[in-house]
C-alpha atoms as a PDB file:
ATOM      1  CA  UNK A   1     175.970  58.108-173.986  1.00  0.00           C
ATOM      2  CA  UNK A   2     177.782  55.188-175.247  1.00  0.00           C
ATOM      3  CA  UNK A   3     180.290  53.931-173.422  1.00  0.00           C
ATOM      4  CA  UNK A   4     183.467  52.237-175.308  1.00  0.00           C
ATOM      5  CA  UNK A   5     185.891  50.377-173.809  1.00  0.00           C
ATOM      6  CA  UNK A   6     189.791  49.371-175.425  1.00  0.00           C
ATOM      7  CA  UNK A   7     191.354  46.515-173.557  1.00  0.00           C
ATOM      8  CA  UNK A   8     195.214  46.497-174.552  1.00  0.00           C
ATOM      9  CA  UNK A   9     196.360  43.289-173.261  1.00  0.00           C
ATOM     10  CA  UNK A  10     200.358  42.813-173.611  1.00  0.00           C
ATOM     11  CA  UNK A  11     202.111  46.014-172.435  1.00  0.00           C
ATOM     12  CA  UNK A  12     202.637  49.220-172.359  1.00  0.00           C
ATOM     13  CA  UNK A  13     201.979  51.510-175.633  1.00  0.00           C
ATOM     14  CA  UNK A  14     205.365  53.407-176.437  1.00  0.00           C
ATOM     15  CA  UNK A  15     205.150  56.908-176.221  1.00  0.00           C
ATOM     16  CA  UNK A  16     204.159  57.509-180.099  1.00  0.00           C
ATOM     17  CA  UNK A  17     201.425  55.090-180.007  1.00  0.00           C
ATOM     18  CA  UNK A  18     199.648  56.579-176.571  1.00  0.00           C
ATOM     19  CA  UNK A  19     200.120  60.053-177.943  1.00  0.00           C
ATOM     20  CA  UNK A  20     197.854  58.728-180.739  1.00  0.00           C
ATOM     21  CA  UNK A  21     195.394  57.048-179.002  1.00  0.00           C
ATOM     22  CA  UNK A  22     194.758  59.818-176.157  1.00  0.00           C
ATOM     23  CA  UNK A  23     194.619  62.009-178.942  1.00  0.00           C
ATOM     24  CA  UNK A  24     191.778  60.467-180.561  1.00  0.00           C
ATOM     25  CA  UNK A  25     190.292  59.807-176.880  1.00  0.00           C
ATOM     26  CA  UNK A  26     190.081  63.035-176.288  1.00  0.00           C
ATOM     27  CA  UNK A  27     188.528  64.186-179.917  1.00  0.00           C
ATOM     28  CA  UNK A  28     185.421  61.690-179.615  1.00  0.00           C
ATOM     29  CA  UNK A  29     182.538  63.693-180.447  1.00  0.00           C
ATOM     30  CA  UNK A  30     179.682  64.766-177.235  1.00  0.00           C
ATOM     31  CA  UNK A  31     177.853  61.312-176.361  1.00  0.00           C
ATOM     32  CA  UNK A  32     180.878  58.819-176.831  1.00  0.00           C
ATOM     33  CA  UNK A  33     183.199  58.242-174.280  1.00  0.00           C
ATOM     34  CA  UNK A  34     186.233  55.598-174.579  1.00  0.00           C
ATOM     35  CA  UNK A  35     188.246  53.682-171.694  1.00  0.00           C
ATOM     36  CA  UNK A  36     191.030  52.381-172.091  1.00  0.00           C
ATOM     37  CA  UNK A  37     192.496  49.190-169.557  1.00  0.00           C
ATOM     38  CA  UNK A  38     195.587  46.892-169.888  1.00  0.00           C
ATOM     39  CA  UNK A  39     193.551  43.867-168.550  1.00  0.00           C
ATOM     40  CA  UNK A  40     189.937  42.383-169.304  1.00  0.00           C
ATOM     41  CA  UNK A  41     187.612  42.103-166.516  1.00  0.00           C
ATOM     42  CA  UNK A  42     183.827  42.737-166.980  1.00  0.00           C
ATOM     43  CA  UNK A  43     182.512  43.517-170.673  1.00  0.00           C
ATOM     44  CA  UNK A  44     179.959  43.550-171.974  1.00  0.00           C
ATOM     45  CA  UNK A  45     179.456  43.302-175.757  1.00  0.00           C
ATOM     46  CA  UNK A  46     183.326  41.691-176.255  1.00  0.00           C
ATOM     47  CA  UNK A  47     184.595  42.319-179.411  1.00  0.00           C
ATOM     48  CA  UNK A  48     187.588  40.707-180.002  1.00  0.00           C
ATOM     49  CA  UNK A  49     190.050  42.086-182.732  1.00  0.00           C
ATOM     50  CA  UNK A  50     191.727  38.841-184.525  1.00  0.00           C
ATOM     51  CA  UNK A  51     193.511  38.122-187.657  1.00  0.00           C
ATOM     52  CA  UNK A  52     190.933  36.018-188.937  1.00  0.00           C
ATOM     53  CA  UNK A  53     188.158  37.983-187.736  1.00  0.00           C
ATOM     54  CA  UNK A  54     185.453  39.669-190.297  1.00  0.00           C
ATOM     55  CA  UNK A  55     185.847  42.461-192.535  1.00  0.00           C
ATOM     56  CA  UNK A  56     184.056  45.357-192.233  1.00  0.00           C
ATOM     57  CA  UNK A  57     182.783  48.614-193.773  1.00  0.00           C
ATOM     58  CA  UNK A  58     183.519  51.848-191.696  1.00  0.00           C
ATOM     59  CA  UNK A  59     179.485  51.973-191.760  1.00  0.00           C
ATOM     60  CA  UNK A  60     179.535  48.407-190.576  1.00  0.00           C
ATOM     61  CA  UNK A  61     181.685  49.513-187.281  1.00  0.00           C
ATOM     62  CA  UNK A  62     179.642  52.561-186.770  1.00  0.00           C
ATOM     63  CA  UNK A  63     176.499  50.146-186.202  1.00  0.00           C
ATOM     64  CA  UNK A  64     179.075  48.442-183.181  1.00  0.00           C
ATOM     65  CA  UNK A  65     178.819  51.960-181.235  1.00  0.00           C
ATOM     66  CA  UNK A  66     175.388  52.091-180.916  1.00  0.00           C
ATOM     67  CA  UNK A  67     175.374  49.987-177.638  1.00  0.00           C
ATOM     68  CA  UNK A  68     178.102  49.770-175.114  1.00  0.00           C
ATOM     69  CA  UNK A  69     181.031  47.862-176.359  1.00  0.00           C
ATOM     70  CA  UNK A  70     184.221  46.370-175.476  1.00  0.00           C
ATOM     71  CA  UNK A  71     186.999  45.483-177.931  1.00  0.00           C
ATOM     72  CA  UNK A  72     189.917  43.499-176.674  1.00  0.00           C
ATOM     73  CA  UNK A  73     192.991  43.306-178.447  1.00  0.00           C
ATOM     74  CA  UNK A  74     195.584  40.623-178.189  1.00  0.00           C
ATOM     75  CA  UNK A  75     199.061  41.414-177.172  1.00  0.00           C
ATOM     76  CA  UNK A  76     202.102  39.825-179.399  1.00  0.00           C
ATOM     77  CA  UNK A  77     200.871  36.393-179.013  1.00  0.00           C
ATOM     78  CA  UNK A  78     197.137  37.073-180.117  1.00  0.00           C
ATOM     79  CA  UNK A  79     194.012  36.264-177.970  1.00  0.00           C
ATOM     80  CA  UNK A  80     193.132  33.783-175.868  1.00  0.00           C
ATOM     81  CA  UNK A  81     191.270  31.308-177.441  1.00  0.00           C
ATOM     82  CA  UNK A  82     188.637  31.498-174.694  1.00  0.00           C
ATOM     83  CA  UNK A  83     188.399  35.141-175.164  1.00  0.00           C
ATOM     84  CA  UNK A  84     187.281  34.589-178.878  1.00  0.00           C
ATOM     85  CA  UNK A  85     184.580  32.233-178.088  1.00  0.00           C
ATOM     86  CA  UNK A  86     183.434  34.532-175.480  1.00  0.00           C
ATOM     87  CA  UNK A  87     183.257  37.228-177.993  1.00  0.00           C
ATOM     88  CA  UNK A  88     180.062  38.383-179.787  1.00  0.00           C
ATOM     89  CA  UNK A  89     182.064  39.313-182.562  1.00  0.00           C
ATOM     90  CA  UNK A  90     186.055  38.607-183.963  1.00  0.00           C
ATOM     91  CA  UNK A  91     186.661  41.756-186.282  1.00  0.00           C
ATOM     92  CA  UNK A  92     189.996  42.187-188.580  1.00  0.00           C
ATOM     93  CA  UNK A  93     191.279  45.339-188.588  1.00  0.00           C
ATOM     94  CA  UNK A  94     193.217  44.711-191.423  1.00  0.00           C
ATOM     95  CA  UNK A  95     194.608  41.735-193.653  1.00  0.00           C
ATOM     96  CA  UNK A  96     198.322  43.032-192.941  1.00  0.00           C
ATOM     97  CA  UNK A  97     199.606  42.062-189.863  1.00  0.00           C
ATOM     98  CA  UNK A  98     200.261  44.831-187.940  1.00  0.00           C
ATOM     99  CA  UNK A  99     202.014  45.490-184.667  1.00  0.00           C
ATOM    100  CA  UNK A 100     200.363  45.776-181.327  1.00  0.00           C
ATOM    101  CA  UNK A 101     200.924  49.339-180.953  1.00  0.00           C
ATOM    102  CA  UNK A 102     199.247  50.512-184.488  1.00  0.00           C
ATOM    103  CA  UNK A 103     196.686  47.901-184.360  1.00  0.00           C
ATOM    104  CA  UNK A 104     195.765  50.199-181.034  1.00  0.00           C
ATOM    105  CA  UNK A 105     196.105  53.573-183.138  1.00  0.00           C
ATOM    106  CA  UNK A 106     194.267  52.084-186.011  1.00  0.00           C
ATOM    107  CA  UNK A 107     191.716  51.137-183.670  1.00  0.00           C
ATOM    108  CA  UNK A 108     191.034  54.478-181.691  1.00  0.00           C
ATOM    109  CA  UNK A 109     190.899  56.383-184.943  1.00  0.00           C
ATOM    110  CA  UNK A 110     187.989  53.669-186.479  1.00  0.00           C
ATOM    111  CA  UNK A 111     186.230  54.447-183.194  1.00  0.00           C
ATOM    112  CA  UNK A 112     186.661  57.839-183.637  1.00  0.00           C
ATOM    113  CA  UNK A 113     185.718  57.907-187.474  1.00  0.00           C
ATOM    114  CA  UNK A 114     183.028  56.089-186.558  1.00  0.00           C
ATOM    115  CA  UNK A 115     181.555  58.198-183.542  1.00  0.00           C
ATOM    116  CA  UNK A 116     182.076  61.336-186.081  1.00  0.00           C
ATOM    117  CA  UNK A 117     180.063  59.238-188.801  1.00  0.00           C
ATOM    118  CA  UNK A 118     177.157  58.773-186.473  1.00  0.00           C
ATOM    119  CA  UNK A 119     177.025  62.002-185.376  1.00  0.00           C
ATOM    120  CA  UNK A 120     177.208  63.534-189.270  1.00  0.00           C
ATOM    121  CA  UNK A 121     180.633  65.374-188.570  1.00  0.00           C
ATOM    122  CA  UNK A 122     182.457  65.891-191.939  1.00  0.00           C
ATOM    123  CA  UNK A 123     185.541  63.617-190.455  1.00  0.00           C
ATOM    124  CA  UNK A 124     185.016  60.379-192.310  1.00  0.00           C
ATOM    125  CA  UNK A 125     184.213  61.155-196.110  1.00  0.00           C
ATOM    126  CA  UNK A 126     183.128  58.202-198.074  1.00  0.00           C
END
């Protein structure tokens, strides 16, 4: 099973935004399972989203669920700047700057897309 973990730091999701994201929690196809935390404590495999962080190819985030993984997301300040050299990885999302709350959705549904992609579901057509 691979084990995801989303670490939301900054707040609480408003109610639009968690509908989302438990939504796409619970879809996540047999073998991937997703936890979600409002603070970072052990990881392993950070991945740490960031504005300046590198593009990739829905394939290219598939590869990132292979192992057990933990993405951290900055709250309305960013990250840490110890938590990005910690990282193994900073990944964009996109080159827009989006809010804290969609960067979350957008997230959950790339896992998601992802998880369907390795497991040949018809979700993510490319």
């Amino acid at each position: 099973m691979a084990r995801l973990h989303v670490v939301a730091l900054g707040g609480r999701l408003p109610g639009w935004a968690e509908a989302a994201c438990a939504e796409y929690e619970k879809r996540m196809p047999r073998g991937y399972e997703v936890s979600r935390a409002k603070a970072l404590s052990r990881h392993k495999n950070l991945i740490a989203l960031d504005e300046r962080g590198k593009d990739l190819t829905t394939a290219q985030f598939a590869e990132l669920l292979k192992t057990e993984a933990t993405f951290v997301i900055g709250g309305p300040d960013g990250l840490d700047e110890a938590i990005k050299r910690e990282a193994r990885l900073l990944l964009r999302l996109s080159a827009l700057t989006l809010p804290h709350a969609l960067a979350q959705v957008v997230l959950m549904e790339q896992l998601y897309r992802a998880a369907t992609l390795l497991t040949g579901h018809p979700y993510h057509r490319a």
